[in-house]
C-alpha atoms as a PDB file:
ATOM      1  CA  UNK A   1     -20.317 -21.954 -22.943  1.00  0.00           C
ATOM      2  CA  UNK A   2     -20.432 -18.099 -22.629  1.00  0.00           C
ATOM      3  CA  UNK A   3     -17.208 -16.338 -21.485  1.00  0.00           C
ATOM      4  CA  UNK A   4     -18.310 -14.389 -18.229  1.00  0.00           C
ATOM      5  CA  UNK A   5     -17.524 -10.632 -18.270  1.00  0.00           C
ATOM      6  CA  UNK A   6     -15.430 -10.339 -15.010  1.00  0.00           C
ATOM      7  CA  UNK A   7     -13.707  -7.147 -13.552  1.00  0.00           C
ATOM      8  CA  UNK A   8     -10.807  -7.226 -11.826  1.00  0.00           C
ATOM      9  CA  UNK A   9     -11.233  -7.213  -8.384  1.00  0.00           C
ATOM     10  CA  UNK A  10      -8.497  -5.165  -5.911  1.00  0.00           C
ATOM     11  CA  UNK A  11      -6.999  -6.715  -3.198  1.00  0.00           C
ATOM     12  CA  UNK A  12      -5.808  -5.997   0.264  1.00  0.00           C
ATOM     13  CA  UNK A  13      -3.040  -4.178   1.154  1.00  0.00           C
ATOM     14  CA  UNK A  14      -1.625  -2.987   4.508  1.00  0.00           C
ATOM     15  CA  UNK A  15       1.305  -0.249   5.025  1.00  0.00           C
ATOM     16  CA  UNK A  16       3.064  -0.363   8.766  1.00  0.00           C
ATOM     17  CA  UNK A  17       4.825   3.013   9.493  1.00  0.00           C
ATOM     18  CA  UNK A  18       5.869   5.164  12.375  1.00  0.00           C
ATOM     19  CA  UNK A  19       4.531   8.966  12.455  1.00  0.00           C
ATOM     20  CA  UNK A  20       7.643  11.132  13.527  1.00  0.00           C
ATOM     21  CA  UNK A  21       8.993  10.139  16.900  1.00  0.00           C
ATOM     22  CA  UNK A  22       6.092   7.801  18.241  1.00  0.00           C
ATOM     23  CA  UNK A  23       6.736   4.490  19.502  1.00  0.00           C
ATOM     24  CA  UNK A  24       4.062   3.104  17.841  1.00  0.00           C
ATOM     25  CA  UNK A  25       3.687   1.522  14.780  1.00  0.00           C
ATOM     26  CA  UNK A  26       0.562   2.287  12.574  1.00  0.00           C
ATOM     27  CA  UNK A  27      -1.010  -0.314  10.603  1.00  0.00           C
ATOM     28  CA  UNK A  28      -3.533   1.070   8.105  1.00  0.00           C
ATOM     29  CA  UNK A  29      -5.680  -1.170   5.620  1.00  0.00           C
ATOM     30  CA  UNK A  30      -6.732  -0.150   1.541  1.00  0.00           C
ATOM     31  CA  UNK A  31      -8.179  -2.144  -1.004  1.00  0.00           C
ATOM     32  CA  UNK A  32      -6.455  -1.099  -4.183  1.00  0.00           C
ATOM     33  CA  UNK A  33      -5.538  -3.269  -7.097  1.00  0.00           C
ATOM     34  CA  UNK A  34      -1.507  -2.337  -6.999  1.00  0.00           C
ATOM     35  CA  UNK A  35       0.700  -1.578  -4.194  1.00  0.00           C
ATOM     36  CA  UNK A  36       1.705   1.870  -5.682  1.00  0.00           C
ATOM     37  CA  UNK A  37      -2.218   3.243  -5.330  1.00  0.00           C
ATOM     38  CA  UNK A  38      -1.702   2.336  -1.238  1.00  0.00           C
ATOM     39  CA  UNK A  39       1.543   4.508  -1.283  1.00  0.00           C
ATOM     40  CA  UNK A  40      -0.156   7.245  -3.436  1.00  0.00           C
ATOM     41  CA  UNK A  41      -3.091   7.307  -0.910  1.00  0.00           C
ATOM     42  CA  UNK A  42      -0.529   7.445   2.386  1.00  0.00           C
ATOM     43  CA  UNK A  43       1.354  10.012   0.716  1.00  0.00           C
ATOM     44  CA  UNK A  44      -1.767  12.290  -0.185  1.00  0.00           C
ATOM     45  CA  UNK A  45      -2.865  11.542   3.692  1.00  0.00           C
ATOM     46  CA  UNK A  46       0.604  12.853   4.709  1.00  0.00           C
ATOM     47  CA  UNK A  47       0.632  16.093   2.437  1.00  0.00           C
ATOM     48  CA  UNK A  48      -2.970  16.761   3.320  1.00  0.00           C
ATOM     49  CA  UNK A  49      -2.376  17.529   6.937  1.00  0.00           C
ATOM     50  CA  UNK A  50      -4.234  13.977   8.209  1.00  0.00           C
ATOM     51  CA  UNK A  51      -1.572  12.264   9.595  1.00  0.00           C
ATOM     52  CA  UNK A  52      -0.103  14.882  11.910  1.00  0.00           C
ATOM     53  CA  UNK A  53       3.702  14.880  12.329  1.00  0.00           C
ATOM     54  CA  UNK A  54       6.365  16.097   9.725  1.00  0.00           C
ATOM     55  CA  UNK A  55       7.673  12.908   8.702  1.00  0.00           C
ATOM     56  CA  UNK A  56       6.738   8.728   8.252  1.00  0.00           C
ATOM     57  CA  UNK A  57       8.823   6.252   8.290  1.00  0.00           C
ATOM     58  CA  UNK A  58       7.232   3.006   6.223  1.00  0.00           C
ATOM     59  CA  UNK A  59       8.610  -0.360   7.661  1.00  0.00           C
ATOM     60  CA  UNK A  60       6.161  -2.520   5.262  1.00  0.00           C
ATOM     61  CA  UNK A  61       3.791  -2.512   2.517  1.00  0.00           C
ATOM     62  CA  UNK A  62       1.788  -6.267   2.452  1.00  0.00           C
ATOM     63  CA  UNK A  63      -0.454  -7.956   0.061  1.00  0.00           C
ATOM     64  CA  UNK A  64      -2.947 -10.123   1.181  1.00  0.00           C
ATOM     65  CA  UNK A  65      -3.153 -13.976   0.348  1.00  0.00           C
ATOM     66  CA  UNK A  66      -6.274 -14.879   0.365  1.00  0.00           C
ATOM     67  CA  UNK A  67      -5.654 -18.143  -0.231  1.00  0.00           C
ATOM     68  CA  UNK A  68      -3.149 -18.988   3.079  1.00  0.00           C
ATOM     69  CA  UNK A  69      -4.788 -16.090   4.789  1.00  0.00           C
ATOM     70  CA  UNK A  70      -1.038 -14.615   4.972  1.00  0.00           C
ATOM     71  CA  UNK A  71       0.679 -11.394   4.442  1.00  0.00           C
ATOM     72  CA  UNK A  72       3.307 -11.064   1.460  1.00  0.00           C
ATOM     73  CA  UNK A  73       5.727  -8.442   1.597  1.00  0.00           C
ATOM     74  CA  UNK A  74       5.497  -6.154  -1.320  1.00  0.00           C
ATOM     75  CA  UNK A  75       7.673  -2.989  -0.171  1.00  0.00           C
ATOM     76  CA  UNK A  76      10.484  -4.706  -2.689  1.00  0.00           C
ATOM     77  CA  UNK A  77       8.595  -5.254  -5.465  1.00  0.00           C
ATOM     78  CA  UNK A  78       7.220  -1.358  -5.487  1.00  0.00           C
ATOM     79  CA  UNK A  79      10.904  -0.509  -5.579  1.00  0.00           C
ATOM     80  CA  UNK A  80      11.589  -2.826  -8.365  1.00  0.00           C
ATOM     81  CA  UNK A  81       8.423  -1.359 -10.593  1.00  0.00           C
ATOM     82  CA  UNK A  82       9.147   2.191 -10.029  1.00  0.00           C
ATOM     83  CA  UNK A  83      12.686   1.643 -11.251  1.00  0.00           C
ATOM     84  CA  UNK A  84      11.668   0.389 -14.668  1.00  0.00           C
ATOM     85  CA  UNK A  85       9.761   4.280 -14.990  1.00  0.00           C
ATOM     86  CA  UNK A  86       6.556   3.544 -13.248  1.00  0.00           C
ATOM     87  CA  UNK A  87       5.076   6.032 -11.658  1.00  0.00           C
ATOM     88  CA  UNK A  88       3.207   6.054  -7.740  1.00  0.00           C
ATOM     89  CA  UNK A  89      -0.392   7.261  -8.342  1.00  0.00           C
ATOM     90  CA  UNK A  90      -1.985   9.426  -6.088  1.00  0.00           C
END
């Protein structure tokens, strides 16, 4: 049987934060294939002017399961990576 030539496909992530001194939380979606890529593309939204207050705070950065239909907490796991000398991309 012939091996199919498959690409890896990125998945669902979701970052909650809080823009300066609101009371709401922001929820905002990317399909990326690592956790790092979603905090590289907040933090280029932040420095670009598009979110519009002087600070974020992040609460969570979530993977999606696909399989339970769940969210996974991956805030941890970004911290964990970019100890051993990986770097954010953005």
């Amino acid at each position: 049987m012939k091996k199919k030539n498959k690409h890896p496909s990125p998945r669902e992530y979701r970052i909650i934060y809080r823009a300066g001194n609101s009371i709401m939380k922001i929820i905002q979606y990317y399909n990326v294939f690592h956790s790092s890529e979603a905090l590289g593309d907040i933090y280029h939204t932040f420095h670009t002017g598009k979110i519009h207050s002087k600070k974020i705070t992040i609460y969570k950065v979530q993977e999606r399961n696909r399989f339970t239909d769940g969210w996974e907490d991956r805030l941890g796991l970004f911290f964990k990576y970019l100890q051993h000398g990986l770097t954010v991309y953005s």
